[in-house]
Protein backbone atom coordinates (compact mmCIF):
# COMPACT_ATOMS: atom_id res chain seq x y z
CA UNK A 1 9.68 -25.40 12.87
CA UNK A 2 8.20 -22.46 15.28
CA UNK A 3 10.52 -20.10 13.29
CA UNK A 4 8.76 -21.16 9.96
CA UNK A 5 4.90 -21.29 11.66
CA UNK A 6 5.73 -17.71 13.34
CA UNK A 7 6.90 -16.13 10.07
CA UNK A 8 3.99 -16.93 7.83
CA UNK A 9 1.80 -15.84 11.02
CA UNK A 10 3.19 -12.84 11.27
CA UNK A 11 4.22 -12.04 7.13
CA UNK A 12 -0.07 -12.65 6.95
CA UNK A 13 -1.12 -10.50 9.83
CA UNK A 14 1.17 -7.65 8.66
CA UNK A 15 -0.45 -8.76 5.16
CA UNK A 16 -3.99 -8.05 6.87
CA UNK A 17 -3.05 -4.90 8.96
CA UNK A 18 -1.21 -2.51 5.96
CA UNK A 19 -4.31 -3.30 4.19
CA UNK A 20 -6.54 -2.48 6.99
CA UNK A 21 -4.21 0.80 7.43
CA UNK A 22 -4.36 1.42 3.63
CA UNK A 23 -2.25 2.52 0.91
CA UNK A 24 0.19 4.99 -0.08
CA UNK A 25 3.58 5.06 -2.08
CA UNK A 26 6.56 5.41 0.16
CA UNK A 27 6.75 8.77 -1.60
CA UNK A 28 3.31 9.97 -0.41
CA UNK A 29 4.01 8.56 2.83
CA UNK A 30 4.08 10.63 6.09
CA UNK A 31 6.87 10.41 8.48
CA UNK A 32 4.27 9.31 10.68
CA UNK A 33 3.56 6.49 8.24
CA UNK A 34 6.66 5.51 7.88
CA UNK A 35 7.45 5.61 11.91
CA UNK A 36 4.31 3.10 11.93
CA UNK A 37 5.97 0.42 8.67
CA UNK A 38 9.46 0.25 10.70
CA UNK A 39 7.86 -0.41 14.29
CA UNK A 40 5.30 -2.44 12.56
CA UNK A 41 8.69 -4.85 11.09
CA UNK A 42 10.56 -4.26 14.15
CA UNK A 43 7.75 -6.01 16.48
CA UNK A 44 7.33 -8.58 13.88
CA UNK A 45 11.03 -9.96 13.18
CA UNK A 46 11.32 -10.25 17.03
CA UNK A 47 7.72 -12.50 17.09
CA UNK A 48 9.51 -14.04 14.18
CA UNK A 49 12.99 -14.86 16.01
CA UNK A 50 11.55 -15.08 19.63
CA UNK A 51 14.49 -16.09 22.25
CA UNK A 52 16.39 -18.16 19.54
CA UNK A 53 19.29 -15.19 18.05
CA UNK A 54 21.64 -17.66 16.24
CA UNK A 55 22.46 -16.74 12.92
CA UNK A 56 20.28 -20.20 11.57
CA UNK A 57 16.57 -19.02 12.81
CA UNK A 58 17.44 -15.68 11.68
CA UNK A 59 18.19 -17.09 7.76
CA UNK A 60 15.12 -19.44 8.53
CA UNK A 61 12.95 -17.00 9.05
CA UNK A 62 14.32 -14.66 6.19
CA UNK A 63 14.17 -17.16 3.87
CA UNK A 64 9.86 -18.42 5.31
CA UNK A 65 9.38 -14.68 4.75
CA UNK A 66 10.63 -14.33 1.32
CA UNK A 67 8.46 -17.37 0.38
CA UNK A 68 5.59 -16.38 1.30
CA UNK A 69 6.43 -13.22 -0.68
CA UNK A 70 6.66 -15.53 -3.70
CA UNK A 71 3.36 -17.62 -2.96
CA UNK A 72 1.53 -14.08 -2.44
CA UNK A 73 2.69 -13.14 -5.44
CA UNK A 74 2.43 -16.31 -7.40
CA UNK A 75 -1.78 -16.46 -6.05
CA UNK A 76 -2.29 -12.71 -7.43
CA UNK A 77 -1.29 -13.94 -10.54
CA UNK A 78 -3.46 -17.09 -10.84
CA UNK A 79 -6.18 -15.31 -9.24
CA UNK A 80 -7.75 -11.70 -9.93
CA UNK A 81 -10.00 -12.04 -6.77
CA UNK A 82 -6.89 -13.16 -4.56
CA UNK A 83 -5.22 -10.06 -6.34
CA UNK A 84 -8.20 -7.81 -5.47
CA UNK A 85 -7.73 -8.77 -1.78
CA UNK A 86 -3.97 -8.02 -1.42
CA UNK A 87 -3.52 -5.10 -3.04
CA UNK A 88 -7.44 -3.40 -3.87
CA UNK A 89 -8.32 -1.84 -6.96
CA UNK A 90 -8.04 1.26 -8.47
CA UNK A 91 -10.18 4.14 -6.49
CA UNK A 92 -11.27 7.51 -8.36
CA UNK A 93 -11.31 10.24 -6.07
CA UNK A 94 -11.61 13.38 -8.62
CA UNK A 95 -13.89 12.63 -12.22
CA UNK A 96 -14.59 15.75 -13.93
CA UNK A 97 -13.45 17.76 -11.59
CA UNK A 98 -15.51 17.16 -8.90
CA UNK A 99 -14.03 15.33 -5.40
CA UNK A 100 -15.25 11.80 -4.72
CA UNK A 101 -15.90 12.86 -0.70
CA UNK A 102 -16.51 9.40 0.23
CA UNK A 103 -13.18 7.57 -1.52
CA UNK A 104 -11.40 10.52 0.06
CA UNK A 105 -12.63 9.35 3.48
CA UNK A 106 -12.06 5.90 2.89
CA UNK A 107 -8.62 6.84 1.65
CA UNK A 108 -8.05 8.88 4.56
CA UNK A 109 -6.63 11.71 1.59
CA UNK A 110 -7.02 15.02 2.01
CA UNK A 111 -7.52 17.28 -0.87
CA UNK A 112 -4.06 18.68 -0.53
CA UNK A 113 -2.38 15.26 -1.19
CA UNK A 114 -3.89 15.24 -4.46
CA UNK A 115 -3.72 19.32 -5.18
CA UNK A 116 -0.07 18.65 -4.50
CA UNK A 117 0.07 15.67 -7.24
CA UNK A 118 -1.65 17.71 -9.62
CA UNK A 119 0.39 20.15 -9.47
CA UNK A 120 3.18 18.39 -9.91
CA UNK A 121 1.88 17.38 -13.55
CA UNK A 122 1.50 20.84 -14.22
CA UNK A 123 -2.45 21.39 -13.64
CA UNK A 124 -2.82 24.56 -10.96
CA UNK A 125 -6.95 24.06 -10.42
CA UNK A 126 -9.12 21.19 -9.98
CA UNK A 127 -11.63 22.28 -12.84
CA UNK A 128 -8.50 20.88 -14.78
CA UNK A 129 -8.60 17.25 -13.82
CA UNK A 130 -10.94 14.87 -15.43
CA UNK A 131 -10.04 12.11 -13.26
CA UNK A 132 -7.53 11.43 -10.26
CA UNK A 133 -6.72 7.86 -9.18
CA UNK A 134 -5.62 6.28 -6.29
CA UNK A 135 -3.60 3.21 -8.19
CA UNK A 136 -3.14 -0.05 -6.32
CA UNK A 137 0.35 0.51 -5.07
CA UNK A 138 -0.66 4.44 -3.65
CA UNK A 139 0.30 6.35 -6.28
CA UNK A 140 -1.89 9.27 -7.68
CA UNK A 141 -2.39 8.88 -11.59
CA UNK A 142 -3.66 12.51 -11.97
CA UNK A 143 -5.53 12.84 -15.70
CA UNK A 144 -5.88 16.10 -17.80
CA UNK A 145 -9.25 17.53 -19.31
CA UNK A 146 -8.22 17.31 -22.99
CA UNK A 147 -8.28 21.10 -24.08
CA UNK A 148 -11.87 21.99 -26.35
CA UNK A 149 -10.48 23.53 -29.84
């Protein structure tokens, strides 16, 4: 039973602190991000395990932690505002070509990040963007001015 209580206490505090740290897409992220996701699981499967190695508390716990995975993920469904507080909304940092300084900030994005998005959809110059996105998993959705004829 202290395998079961220790996984959803620890599956909901790293919940709590990769929203706290915020988001990216594991293709935006930096190797220092990533460094931070792998210690972050590593410290919590051994809160999760504790002194007990046997082959049982390990499925236990595997098996508590995919649950709550599916209870997460069945509450976002049946509730917008529960899906609002896992996984945020949808942030514009660029409209019209002009920066949103203060989603940036709260991002913690820097210009390039989304230069370098842009520029991957073929757009060389922010006068070129009517809006840039941060999407609820990370991603950049990067929009183009339509073209006056």
């Amino acid at each position: 039973m202290g395998t079961i209580l220790r996984a959803v206490v620890v599956y909901l505090f790293l919940l709590l602190i990769i929203r706290v740290v915020g988001r990216r897409s594991f293709e935006q992220m930096t190797p220092f991000e990533l460094i931070l996701m792998f210690m972050l699981g590593g410290m919590g499967i051994q809160a999760i395990v504790s002194d007990d190695r046997s082959l049982t508390n390990a499925l236990m716990g595997m098996m508590t932690v995919a649950l709550m995975h599916i209870l997460i993920s069945w509450l976002k469904v049946r509730s917008g505002a529960i899906g609002r507080l896992i996984d945020g909304t949808p942030i514009v940092i660029v409209e019209d070509g002009r920066w949103h300084e203060d989603a940036l900030r709260r991002m913690r994005l820097h210009t390039q990040d989304v230069m370098t998005v842009a520029r991957q959809a073929g757009l060389e110059h922010l006068s070129q963007i009517q809006f840039a996105v941060v999407e609820r998993n990370g991603s950049i959705s990067i929009i183009r001015k339509q073209q006056k004829s």
